[in-house]
N, C-alpha and C. Protein backbone atom coordinates (compact mmCIF):
# COMPACT_ATOMS: atom_id res chain seq x y z
N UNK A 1 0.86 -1.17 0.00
CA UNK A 1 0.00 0.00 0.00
C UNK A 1 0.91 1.24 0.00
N UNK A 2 0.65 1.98 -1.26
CA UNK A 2 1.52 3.42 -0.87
C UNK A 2 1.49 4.03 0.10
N UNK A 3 2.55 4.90 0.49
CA UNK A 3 2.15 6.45 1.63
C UNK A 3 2.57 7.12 0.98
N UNK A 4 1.86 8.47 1.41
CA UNK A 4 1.43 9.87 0.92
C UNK A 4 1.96 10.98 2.10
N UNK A 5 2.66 11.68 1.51
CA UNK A 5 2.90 12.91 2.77
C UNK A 5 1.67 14.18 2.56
N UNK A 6 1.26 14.57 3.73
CA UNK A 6 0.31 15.28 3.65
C UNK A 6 0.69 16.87 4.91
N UNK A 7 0.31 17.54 4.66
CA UNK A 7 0.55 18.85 5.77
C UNK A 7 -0.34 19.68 6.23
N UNK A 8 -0.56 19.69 7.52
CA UNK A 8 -1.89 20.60 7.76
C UNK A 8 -1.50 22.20 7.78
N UNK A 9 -2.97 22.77 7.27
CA UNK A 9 -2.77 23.94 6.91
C UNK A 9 -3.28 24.65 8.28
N UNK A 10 -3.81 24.15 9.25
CA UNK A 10 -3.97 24.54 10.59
C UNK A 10 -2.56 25.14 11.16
N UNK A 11 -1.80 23.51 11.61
CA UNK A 11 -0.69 24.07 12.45
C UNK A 11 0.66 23.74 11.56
N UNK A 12 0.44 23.59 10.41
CA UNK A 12 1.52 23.28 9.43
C UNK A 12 3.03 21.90 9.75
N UNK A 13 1.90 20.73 10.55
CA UNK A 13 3.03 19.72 10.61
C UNK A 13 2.89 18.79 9.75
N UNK A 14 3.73 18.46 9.28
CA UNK A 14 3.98 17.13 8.00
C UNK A 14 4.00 16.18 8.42
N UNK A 15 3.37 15.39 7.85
CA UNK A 15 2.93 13.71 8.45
C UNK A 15 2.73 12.64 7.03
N UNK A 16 2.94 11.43 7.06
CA UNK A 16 2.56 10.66 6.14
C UNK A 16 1.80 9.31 6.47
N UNK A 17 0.90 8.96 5.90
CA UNK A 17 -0.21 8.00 5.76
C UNK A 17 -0.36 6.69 4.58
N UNK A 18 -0.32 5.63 5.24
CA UNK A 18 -0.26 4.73 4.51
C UNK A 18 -1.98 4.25 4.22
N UNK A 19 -1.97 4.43 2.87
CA UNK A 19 -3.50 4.40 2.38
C UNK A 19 -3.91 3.62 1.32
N UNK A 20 -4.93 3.17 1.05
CA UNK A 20 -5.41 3.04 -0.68
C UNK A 20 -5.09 3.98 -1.35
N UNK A 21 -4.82 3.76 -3.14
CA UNK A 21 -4.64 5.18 -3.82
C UNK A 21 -6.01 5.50 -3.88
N UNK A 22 -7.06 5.07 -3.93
CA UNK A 22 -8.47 5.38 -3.89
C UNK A 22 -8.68 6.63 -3.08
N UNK A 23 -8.04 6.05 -1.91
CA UNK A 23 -8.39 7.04 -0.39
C UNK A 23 -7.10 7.86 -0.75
N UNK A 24 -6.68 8.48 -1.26
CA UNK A 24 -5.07 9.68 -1.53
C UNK A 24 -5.79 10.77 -1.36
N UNK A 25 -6.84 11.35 -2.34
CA UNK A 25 -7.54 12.02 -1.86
C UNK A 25 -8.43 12.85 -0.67
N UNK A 26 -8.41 11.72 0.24
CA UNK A 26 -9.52 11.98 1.34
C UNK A 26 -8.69 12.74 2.19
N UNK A 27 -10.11 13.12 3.37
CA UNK A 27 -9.39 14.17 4.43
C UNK A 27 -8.23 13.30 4.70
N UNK A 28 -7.05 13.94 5.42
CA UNK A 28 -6.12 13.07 6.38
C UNK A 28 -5.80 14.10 7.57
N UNK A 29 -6.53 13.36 9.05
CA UNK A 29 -6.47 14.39 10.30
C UNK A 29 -4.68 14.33 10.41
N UNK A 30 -3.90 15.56 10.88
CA UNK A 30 -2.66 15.39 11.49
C UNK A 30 -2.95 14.73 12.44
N UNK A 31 -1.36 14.59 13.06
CA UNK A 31 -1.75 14.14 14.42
C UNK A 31 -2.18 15.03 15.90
N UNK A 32 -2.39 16.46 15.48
CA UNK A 32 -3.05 16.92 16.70
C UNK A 32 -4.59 17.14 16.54
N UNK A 33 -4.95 16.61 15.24
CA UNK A 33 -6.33 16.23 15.21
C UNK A 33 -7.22 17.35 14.48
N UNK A 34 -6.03 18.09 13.83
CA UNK A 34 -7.14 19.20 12.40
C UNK A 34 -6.86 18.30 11.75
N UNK A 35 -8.20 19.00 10.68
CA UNK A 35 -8.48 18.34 9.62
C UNK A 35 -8.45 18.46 8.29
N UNK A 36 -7.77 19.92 8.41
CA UNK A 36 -7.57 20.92 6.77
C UNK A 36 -6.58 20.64 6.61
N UNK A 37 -6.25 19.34 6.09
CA UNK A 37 -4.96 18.92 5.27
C UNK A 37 -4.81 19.12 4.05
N UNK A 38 -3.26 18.97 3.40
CA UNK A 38 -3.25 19.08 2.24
C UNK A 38 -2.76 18.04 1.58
N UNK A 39 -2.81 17.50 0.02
CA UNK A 39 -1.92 16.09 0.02
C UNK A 39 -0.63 16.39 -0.77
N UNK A 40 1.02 16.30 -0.20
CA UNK A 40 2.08 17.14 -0.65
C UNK A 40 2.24 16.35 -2.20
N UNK A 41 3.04 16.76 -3.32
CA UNK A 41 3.81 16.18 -4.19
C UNK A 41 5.01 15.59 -3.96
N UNK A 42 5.00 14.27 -3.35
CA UNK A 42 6.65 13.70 -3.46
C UNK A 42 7.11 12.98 -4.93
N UNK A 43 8.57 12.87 -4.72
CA UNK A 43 9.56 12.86 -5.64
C UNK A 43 9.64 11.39 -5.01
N UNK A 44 10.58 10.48 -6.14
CA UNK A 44 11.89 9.38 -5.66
C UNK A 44 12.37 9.69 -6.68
N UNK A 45 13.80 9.92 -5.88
CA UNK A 45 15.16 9.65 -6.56
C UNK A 45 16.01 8.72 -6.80
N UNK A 46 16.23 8.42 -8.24
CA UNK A 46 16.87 7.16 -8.07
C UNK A 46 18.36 7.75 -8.78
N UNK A 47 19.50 7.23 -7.97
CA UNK A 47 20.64 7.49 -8.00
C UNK A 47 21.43 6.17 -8.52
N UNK A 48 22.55 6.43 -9.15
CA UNK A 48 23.30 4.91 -9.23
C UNK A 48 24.13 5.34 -10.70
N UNK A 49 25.00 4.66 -10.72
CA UNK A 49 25.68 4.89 -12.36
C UNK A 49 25.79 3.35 -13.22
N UNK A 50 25.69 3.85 -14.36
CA UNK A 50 25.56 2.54 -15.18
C UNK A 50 26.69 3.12 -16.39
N UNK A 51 27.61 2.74 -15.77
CA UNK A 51 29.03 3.35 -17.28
C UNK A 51 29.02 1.82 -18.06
N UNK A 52 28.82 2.04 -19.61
CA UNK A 52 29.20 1.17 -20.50
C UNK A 52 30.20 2.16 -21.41
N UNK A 53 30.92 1.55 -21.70
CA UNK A 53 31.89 2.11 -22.92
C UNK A 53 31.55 1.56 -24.06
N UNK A 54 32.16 1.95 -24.79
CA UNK A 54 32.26 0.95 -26.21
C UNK A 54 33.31 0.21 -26.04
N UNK A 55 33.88 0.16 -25.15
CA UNK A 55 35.20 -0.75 -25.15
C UNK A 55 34.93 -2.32 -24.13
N UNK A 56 33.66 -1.56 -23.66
CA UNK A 56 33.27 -3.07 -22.99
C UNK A 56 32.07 -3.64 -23.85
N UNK A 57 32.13 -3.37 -24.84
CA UNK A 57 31.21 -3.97 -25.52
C UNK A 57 31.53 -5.37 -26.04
N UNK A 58 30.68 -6.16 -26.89
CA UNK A 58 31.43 -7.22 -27.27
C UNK A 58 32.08 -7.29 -28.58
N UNK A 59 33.32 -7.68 -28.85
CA UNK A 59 34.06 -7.90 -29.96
C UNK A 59 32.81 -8.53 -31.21
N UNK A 60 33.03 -7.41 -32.56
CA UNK A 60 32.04 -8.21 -33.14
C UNK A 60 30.68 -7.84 -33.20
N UNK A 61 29.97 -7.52 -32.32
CA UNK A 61 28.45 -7.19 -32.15
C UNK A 61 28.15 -5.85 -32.67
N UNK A 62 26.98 -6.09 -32.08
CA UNK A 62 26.46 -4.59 -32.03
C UNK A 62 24.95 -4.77 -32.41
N UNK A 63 24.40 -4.28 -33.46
CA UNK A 63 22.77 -4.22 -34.21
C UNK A 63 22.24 -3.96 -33.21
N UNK A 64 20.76 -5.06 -33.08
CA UNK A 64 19.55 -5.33 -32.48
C UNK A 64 19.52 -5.58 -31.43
N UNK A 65 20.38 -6.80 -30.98
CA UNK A 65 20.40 -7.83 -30.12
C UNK A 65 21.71 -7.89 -29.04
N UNK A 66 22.73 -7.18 -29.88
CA UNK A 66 23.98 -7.30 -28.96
C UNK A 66 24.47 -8.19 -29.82
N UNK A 67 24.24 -8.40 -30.89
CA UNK A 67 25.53 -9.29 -32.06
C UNK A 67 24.91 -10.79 -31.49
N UNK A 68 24.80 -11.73 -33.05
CA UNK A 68 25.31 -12.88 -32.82
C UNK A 68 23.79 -13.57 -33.29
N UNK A 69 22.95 -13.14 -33.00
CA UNK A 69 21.55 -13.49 -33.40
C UNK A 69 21.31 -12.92 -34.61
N UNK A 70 21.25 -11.45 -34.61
CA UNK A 70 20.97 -10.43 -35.47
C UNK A 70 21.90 -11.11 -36.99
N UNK A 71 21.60 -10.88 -38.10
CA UNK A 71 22.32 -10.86 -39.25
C UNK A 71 22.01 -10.74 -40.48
């Protein structure tokens, strides 16, 4: 089940809720118990490197497939 960060516009604390996406929409009380929430926009970041050269490629190949099928 996703969570959703949400922030009340009462006392402005950020909180997140694990919900249906159905229910993303609906009120969500903070935890001091207003109810004029808002539902925030989060991000994921995905980090990581993927170095190919042409020098690690394979001798020979290349096209479609990565050589060897292709011809």
């Amino acid at each position: 089940m996703p969570r959703y960060d949400y922030r009340c516009r009462s006392c402005g604390a950020t909180f997140e809720l694990t919900r249906p996406m159905r229910e993303s929409g609906d009120p969500a009380p903070c935890p001091q118990g207003h109810t004029d929430s808002v539902k925030l926009l989060t991000t994921v970041g995905i980090t990581g490197s993927a170095s190919t050269s042409a020098a690690a490629a394979p001798a020979g190949g290349g096209g479609c497939c990565g050589g060897g099928c292709c011809g």
